[in-house]
PDBML (XML) file of the C-alpha atoms, coordinates in Angstrom:
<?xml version="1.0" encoding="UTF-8" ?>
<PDBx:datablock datablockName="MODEL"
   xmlns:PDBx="http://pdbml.pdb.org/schema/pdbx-v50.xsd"
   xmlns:xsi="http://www.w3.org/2001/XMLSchema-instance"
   xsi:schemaLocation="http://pdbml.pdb.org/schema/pdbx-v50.xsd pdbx-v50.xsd">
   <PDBx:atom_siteCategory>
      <PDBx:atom_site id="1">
         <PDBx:B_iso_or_equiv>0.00</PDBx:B_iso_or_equiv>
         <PDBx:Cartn_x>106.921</PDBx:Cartn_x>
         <PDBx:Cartn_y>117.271</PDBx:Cartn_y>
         <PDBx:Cartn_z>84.210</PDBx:Cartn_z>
         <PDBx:auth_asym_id>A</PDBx:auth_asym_id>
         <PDBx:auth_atom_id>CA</PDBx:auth_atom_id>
         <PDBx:auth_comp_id>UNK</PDBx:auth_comp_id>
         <PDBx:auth_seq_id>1</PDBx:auth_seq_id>
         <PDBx:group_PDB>ATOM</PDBx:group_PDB>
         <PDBx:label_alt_id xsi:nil="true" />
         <PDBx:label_asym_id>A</PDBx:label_asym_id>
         <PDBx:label_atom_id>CA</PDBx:label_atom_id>
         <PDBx:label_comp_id>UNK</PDBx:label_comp_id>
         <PDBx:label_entity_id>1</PDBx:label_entity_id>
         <PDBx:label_seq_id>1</PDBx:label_seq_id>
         <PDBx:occupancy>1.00</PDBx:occupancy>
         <PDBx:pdbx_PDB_model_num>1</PDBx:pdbx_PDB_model_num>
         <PDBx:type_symbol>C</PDBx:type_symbol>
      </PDBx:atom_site>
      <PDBx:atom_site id="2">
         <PDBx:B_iso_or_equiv>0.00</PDBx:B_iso_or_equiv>
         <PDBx:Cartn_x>106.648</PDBx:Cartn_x>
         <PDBx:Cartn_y>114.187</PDBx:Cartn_y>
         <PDBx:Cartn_z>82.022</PDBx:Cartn_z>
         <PDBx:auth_asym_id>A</PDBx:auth_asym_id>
         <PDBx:auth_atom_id>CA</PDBx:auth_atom_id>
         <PDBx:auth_comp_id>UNK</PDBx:auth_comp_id>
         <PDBx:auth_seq_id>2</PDBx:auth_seq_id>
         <PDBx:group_PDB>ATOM</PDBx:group_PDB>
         <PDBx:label_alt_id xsi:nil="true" />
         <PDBx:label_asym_id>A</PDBx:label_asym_id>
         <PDBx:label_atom_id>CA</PDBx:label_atom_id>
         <PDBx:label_comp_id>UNK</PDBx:label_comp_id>
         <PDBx:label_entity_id>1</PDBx:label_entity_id>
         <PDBx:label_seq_id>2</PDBx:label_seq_id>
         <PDBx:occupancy>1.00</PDBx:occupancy>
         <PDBx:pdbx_PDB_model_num>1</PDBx:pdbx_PDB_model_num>
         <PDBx:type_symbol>C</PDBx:type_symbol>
      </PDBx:atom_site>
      <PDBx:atom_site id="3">
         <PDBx:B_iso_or_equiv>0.00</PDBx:B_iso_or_equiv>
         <PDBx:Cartn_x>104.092</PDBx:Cartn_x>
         <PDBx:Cartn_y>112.764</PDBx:Cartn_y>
         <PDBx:Cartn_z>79.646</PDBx:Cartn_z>
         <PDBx:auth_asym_id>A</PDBx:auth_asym_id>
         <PDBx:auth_atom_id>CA</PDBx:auth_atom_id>
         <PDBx:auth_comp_id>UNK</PDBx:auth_comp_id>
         <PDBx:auth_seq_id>3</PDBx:auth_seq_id>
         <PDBx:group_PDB>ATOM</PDBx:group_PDB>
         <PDBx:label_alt_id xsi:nil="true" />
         <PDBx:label_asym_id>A</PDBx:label_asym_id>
         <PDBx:label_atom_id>CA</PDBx:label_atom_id>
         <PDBx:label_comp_id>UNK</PDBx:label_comp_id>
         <PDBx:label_entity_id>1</PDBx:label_entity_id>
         <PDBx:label_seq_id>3</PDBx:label_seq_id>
         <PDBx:occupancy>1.00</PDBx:occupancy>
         <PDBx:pdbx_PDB_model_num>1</PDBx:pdbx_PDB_model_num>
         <PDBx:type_symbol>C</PDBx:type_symbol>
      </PDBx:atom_site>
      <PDBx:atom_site id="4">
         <PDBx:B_iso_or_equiv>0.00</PDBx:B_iso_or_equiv>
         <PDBx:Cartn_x>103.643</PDBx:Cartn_x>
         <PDBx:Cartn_y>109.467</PDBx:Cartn_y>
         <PDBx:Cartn_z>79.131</PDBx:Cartn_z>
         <PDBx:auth_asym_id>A</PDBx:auth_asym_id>
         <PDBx:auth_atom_id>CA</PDBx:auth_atom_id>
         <PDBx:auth_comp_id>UNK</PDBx:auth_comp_id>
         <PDBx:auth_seq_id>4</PDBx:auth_seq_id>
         <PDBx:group_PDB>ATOM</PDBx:group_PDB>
         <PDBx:label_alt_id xsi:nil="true" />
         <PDBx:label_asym_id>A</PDBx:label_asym_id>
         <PDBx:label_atom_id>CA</PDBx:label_atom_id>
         <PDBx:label_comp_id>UNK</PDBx:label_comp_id>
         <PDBx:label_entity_id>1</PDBx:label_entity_id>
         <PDBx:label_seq_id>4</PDBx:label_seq_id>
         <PDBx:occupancy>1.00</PDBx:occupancy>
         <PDBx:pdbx_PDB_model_num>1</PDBx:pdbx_PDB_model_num>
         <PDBx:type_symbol>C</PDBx:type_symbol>
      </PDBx:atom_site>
      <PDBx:atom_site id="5">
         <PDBx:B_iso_or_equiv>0.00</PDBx:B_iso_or_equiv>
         <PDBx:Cartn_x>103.549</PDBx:Cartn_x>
         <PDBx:Cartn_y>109.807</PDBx:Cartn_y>
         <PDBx:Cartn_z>75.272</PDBx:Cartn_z>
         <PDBx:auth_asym_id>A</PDBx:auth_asym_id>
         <PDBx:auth_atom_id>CA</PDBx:auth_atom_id>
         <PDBx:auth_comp_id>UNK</PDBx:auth_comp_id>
         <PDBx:auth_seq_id>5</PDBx:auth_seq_id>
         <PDBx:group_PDB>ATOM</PDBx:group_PDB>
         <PDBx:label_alt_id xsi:nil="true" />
         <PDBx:label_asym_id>A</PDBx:label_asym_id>
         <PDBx:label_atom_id>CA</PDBx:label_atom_id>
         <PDBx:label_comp_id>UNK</PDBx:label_comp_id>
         <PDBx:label_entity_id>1</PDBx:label_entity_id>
         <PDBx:label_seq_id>5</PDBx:label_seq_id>
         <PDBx:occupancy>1.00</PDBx:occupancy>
         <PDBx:pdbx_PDB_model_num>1</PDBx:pdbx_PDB_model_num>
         <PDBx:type_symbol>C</PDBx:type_symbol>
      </PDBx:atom_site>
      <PDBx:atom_site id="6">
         <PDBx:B_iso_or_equiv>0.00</PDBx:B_iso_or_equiv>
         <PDBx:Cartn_x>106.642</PDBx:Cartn_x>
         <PDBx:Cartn_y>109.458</PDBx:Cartn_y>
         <PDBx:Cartn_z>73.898</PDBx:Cartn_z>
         <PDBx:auth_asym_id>A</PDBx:auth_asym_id>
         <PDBx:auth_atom_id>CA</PDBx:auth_atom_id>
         <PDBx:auth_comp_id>UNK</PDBx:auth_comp_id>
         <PDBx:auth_seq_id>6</PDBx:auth_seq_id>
         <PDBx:group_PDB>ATOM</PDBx:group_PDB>
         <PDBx:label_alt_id xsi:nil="true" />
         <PDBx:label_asym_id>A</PDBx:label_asym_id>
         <PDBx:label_atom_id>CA</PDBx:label_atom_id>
         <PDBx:label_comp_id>UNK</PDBx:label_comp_id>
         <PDBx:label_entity_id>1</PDBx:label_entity_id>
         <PDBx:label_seq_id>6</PDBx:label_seq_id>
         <PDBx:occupancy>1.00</PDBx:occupancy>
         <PDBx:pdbx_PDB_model_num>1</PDBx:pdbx_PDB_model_num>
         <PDBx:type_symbol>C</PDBx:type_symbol>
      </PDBx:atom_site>
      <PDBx:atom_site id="7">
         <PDBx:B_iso_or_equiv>0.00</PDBx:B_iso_or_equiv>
         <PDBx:Cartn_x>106.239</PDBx:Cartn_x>
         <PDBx:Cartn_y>112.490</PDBx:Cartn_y>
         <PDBx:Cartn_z>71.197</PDBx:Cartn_z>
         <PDBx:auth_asym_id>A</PDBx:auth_asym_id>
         <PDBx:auth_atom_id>CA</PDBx:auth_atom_id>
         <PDBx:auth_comp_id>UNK</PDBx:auth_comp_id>
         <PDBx:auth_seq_id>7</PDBx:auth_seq_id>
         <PDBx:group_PDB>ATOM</PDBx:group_PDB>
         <PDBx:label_alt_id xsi:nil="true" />
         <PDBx:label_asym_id>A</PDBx:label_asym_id>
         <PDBx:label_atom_id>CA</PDBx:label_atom_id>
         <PDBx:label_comp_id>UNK</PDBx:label_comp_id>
         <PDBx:label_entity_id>1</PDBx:label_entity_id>
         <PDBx:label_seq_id>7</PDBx:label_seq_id>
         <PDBx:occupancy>1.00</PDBx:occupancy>
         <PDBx:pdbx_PDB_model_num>1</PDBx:pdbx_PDB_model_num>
         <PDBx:type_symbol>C</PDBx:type_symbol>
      </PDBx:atom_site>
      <PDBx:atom_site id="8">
         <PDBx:B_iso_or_equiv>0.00</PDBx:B_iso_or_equiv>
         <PDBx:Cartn_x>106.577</PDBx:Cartn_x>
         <PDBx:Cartn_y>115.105</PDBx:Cartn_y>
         <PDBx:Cartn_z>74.136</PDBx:Cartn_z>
         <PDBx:auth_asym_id>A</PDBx:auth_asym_id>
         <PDBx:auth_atom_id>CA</PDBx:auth_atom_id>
         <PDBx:auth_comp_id>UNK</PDBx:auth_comp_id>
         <PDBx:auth_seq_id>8</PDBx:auth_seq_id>
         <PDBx:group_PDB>ATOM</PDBx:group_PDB>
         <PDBx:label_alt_id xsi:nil="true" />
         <PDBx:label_asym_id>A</PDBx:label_asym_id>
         <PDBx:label_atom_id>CA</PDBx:label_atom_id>
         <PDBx:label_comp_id>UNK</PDBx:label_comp_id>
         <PDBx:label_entity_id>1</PDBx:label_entity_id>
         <PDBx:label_seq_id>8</PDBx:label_seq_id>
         <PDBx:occupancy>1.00</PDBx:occupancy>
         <PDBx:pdbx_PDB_model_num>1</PDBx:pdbx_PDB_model_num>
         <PDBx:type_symbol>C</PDBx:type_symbol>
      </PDBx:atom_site>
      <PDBx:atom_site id="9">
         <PDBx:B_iso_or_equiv>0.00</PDBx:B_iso_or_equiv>
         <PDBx:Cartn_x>109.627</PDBx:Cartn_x>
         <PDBx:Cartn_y>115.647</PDBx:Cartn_y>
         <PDBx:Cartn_z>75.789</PDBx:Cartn_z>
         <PDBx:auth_asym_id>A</PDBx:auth_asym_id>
         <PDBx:auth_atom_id>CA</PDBx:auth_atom_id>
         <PDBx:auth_comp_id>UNK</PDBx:auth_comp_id>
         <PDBx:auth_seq_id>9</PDBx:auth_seq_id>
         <PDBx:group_PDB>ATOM</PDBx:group_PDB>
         <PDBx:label_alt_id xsi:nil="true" />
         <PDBx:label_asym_id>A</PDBx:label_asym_id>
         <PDBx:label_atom_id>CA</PDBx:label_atom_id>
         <PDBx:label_comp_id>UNK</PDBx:label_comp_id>
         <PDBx:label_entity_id>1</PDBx:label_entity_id>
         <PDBx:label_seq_id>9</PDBx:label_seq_id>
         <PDBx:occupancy>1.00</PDBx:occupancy>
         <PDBx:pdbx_PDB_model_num>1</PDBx:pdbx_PDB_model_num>
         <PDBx:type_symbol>C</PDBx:type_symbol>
      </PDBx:atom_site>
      <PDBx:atom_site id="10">
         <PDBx:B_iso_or_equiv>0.00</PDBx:B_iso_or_equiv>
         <PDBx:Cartn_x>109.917</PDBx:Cartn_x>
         <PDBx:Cartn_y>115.809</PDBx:Cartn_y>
         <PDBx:Cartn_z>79.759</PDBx:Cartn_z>
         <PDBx:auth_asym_id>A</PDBx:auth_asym_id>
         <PDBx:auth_atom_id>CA</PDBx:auth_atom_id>
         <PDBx:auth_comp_id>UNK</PDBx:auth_comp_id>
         <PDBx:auth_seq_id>10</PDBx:auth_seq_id>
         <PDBx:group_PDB>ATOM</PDBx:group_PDB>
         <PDBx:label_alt_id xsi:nil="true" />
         <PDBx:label_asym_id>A</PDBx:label_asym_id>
         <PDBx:label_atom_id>CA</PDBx:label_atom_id>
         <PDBx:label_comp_id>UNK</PDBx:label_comp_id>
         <PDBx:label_entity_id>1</PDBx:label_entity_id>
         <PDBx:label_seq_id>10</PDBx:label_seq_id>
         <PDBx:occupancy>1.00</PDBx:occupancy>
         <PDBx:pdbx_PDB_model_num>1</PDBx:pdbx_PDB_model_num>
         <PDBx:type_symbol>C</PDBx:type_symbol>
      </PDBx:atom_site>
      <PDBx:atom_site id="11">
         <PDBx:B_iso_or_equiv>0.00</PDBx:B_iso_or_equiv>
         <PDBx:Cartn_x>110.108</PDBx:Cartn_x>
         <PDBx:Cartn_y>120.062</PDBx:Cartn_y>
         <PDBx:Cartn_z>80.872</PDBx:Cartn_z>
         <PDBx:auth_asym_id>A</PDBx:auth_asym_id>
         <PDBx:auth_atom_id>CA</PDBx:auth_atom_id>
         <PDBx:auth_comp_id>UNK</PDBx:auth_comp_id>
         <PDBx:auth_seq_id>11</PDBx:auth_seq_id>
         <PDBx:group_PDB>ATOM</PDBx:group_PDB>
         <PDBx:label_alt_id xsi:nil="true" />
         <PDBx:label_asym_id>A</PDBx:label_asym_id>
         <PDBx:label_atom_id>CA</PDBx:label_atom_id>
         <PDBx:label_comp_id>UNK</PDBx:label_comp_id>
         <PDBx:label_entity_id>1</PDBx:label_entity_id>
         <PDBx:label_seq_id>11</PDBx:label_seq_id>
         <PDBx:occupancy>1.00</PDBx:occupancy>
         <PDBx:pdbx_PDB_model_num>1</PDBx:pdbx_PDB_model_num>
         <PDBx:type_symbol>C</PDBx:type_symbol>
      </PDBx:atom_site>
      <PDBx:atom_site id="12">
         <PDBx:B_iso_or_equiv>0.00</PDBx:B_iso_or_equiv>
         <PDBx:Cartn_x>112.594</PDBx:Cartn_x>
         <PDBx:Cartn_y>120.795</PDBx:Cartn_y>
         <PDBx:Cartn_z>83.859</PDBx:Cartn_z>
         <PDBx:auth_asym_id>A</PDBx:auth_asym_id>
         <PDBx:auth_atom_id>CA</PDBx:auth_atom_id>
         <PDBx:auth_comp_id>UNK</PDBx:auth_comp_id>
         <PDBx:auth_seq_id>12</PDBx:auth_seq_id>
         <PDBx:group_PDB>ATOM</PDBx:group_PDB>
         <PDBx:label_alt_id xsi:nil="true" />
         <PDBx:label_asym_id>A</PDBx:label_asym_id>
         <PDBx:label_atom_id>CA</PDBx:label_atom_id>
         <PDBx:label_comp_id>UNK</PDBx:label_comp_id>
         <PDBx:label_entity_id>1</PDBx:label_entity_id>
         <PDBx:label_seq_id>12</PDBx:label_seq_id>
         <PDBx:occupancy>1.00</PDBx:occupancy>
         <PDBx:pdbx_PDB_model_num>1</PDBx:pdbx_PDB_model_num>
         <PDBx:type_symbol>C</PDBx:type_symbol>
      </PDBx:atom_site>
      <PDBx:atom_site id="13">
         <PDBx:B_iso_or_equiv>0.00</PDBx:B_iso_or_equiv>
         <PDBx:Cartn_x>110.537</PDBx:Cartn_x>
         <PDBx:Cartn_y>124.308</PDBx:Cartn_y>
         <PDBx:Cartn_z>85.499</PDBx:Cartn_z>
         <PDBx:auth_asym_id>A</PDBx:auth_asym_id>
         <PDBx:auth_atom_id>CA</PDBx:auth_atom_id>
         <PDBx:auth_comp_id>UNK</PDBx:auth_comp_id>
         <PDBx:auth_seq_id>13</PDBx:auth_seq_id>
         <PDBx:group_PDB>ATOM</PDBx:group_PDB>
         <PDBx:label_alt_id xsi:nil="true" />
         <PDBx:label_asym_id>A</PDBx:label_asym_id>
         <PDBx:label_atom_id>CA</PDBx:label_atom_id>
         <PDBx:label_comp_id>UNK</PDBx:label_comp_id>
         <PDBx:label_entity_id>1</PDBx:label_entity_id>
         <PDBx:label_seq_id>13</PDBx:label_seq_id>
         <PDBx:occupancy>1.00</PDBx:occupancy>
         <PDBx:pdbx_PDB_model_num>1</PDBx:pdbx_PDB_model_num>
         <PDBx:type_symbol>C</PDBx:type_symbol>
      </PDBx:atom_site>
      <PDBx:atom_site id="14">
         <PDBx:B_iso_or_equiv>0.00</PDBx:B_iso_or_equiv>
         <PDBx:Cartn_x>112.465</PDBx:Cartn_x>
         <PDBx:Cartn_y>125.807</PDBx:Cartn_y>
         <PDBx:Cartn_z>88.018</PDBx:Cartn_z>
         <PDBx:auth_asym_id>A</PDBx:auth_asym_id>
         <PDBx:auth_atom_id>CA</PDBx:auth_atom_id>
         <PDBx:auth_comp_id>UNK</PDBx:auth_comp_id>
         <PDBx:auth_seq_id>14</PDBx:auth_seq_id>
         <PDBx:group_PDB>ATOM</PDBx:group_PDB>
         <PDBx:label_alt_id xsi:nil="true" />
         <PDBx:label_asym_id>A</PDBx:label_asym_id>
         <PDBx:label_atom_id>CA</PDBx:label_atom_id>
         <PDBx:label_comp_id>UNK</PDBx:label_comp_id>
         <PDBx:label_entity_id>1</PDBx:label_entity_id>
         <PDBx:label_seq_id>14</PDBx:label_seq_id>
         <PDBx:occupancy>1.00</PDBx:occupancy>
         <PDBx:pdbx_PDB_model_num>1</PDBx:pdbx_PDB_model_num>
         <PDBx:type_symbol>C</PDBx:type_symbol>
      </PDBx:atom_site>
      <PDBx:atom_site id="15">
         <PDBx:B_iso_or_equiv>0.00</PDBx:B_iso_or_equiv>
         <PDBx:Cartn_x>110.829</PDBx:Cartn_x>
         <PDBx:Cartn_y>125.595</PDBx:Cartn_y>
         <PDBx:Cartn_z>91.293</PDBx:Cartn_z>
         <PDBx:auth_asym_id>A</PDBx:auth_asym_id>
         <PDBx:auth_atom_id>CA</PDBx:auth_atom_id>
         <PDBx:auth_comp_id>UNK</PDBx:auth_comp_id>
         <PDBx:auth_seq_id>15</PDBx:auth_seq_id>
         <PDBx:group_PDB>ATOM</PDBx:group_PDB>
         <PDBx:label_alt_id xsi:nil="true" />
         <PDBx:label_asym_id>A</PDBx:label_asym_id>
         <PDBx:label_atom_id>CA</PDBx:label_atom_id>
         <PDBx:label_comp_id>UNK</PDBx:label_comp_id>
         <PDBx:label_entity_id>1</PDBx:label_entity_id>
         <PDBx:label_seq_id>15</PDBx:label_seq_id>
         <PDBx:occupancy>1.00</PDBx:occupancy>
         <PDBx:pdbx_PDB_model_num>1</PDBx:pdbx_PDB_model_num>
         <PDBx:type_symbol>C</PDBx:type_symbol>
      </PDBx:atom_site>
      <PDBx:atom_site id="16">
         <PDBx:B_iso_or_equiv>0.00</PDBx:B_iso_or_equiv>
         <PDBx:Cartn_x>107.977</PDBx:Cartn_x>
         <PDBx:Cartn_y>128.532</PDBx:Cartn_y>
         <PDBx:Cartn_z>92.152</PDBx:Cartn_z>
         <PDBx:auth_asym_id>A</PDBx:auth_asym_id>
         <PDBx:auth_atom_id>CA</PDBx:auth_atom_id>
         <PDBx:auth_comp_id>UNK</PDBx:auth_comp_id>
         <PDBx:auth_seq_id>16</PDBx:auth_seq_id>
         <PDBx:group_PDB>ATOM</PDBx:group_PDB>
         <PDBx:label_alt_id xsi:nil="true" />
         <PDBx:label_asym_id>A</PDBx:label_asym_id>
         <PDBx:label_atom_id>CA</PDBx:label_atom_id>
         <PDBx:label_comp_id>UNK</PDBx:label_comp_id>
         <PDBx:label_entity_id>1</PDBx:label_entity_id>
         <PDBx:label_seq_id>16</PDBx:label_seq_id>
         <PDBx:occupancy>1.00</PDBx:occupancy>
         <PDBx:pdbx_PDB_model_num>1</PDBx:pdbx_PDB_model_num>
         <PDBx:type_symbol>C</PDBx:type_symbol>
      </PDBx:atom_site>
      <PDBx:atom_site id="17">
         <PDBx:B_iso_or_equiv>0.00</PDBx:B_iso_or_equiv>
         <PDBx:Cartn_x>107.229</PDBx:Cartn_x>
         <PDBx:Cartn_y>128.770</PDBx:Cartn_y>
         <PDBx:Cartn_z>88.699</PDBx:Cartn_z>
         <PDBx:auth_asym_id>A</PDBx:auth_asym_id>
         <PDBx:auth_atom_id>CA</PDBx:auth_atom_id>
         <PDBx:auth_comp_id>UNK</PDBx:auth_comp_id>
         <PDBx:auth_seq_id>17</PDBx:auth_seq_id>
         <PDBx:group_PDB>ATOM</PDBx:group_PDB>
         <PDBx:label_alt_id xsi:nil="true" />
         <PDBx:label_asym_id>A</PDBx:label_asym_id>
         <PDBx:label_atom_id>CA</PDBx:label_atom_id>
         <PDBx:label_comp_id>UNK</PDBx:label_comp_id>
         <PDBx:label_entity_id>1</PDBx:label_entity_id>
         <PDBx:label_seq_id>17</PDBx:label_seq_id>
         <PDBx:occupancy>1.00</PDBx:occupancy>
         <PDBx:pdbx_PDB_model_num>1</PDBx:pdbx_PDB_model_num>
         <PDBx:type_symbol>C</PDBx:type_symbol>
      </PDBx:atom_site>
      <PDBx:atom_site id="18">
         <PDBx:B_iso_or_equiv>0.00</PDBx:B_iso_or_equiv>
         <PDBx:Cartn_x>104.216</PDBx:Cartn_x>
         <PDBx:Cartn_y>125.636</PDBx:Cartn_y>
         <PDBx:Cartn_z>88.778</PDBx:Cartn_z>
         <PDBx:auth_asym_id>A</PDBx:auth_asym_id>
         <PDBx:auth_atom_id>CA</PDBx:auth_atom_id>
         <PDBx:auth_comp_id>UNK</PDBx:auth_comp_id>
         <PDBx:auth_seq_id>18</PDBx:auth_seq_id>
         <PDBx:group_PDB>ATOM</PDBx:group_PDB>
         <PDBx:label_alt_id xsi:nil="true" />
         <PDBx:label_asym_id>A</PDBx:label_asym_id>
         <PDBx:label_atom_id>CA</PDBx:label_atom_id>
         <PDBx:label_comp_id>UNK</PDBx:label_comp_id>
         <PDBx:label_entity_id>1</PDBx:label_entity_id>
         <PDBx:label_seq_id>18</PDBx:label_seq_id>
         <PDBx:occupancy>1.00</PDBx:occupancy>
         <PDBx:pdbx_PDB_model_num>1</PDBx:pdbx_PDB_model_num>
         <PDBx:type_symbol>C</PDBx:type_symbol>
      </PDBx:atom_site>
      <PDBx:atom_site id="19">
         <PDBx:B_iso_or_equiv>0.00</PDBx:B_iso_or_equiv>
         <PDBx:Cartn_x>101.461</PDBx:Cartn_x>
         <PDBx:Cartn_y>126.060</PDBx:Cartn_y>
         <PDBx:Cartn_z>90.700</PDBx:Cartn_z>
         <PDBx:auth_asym_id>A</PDBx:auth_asym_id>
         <PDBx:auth_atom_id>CA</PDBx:auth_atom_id>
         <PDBx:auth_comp_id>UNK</PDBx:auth_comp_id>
         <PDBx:auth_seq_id>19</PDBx:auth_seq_id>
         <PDBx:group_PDB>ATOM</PDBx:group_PDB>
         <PDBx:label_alt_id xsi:nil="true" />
         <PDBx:label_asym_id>A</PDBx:label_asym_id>
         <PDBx:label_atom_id>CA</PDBx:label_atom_id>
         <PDBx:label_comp_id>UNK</PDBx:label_comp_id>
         <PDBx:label_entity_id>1</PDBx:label_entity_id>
         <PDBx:label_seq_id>19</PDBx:label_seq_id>
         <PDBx:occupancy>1.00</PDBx:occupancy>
         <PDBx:pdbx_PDB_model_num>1</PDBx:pdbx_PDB_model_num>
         <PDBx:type_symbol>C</PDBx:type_symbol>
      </PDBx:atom_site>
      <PDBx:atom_site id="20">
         <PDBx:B_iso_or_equiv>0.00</PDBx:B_iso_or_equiv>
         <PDBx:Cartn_x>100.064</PDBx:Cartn_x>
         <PDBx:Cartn_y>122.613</PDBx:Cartn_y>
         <PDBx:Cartn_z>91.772</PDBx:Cartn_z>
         <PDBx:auth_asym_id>A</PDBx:auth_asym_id>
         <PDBx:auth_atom_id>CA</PDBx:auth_atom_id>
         <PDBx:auth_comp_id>UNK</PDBx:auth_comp_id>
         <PDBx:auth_seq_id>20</PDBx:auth_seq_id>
         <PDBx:group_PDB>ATOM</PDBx:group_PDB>
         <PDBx:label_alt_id xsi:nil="true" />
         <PDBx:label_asym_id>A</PDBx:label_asym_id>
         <PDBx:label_atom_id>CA</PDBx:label_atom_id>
         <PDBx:label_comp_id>UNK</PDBx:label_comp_id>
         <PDBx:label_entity_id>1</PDBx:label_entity_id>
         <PDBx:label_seq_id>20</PDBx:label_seq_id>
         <PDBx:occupancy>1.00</PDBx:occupancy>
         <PDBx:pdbx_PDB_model_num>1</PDBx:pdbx_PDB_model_num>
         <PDBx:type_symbol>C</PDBx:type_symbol>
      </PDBx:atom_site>
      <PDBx:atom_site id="21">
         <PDBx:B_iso_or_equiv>0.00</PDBx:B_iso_or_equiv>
         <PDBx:Cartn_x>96.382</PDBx:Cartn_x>
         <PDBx:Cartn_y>122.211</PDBx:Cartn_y>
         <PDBx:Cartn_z>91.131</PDBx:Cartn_z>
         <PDBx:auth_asym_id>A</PDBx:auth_asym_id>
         <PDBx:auth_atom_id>CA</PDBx:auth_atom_id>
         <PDBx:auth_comp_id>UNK</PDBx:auth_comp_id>
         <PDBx:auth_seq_id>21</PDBx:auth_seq_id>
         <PDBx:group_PDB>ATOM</PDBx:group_PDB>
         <PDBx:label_alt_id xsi:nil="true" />
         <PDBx:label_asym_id>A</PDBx:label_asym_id>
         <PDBx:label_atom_id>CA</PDBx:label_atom_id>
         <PDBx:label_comp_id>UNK</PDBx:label_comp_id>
         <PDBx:label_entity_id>1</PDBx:label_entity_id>
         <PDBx:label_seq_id>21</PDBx:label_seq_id>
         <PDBx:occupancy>1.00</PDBx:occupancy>
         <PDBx:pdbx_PDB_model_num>1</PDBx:pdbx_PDB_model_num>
         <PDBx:type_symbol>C</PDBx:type_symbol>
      </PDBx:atom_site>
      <PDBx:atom_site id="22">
         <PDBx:B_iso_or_equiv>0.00</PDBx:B_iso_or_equiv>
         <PDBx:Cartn_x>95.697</PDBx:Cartn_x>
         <PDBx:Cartn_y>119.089</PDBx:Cartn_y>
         <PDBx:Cartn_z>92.709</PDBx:Cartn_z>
         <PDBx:auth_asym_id>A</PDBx:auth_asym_id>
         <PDBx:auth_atom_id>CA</PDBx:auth_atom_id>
         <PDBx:auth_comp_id>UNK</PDBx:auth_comp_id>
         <PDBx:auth_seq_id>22</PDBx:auth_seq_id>
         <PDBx:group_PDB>ATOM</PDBx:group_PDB>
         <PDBx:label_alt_id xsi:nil="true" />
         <PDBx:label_asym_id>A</PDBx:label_asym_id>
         <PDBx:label_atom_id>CA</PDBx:label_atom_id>
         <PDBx:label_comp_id>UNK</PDBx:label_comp_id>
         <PDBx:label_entity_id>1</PDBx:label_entity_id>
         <PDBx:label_seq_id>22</PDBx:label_seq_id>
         <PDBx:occupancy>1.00</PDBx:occupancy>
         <PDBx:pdbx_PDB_model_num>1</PDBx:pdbx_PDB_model_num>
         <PDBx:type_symbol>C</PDBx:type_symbol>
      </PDBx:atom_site>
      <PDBx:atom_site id="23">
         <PDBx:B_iso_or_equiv>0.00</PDBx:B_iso_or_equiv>
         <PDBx:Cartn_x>96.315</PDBx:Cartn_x>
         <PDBx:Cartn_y>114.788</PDBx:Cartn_y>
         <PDBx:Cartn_z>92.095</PDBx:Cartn_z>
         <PDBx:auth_asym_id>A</PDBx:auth_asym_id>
         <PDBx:auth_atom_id>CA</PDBx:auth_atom_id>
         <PDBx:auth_comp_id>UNK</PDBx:auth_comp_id>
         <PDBx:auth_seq_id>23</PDBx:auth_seq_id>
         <PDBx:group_PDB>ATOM</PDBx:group_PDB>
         <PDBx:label_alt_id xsi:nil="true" />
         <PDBx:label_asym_id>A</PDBx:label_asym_id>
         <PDBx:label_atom_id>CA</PDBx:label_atom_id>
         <PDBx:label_comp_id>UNK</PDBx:label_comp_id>
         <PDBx:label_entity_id>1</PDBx:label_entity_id>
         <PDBx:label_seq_id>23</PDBx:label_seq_id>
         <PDBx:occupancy>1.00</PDBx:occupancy>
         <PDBx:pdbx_PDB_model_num>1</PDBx:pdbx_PDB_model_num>
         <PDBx:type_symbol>C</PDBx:type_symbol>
      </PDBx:atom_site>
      <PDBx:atom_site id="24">
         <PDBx:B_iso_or_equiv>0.00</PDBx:B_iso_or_equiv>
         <PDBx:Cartn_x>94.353</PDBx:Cartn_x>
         <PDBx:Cartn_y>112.951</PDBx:Cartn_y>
         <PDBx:Cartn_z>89.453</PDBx:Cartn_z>
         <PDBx:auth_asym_id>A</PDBx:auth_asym_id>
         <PDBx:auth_atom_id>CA</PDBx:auth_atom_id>
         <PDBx:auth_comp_id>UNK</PDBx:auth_comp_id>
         <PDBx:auth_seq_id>24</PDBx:auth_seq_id>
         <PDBx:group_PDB>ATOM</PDBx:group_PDB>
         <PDBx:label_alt_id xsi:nil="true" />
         <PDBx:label_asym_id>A</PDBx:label_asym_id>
         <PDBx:label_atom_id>CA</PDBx:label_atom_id>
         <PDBx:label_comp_id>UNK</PDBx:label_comp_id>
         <PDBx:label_entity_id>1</PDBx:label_entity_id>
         <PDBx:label_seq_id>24</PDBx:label_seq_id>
         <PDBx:occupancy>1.00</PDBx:occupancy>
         <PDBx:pdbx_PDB_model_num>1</PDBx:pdbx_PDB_model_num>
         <PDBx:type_symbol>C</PDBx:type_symbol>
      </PDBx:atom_site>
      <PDBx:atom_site id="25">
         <PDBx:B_iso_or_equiv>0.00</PDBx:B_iso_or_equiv>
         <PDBx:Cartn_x>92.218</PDBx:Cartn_x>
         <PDBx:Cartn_y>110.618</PDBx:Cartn_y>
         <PDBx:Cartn_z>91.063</PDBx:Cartn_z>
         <PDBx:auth_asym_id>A</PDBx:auth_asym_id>
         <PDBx:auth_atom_id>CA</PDBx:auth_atom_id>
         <PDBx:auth_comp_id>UNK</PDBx:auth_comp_id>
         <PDBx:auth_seq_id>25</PDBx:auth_seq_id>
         <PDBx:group_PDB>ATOM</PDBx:group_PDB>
         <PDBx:label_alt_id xsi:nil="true" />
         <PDBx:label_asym_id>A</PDBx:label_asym_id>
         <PDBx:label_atom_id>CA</PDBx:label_atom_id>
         <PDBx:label_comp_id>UNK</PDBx:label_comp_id>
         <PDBx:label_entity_id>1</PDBx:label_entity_id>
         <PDBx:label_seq_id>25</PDBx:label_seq_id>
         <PDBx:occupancy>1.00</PDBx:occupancy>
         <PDBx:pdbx_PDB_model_num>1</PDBx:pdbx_PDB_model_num>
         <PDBx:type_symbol>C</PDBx:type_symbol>
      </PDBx:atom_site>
   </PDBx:atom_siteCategory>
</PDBx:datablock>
């Protein structure tokens, strides 16, 4: 998971443990 401001580091979750909600349109 990886924001696209630099301050916040990317997050490696395991998979099963993020629930997809849906794409931003």
């Amino acid at each position: 998971l990886k924001s696209s401001n630099p301050h916040y580091k990317p997050m490696l979750i395991p998979y099963g443990e993020v629930l997809a909600v849906g794409v931003v349109d």
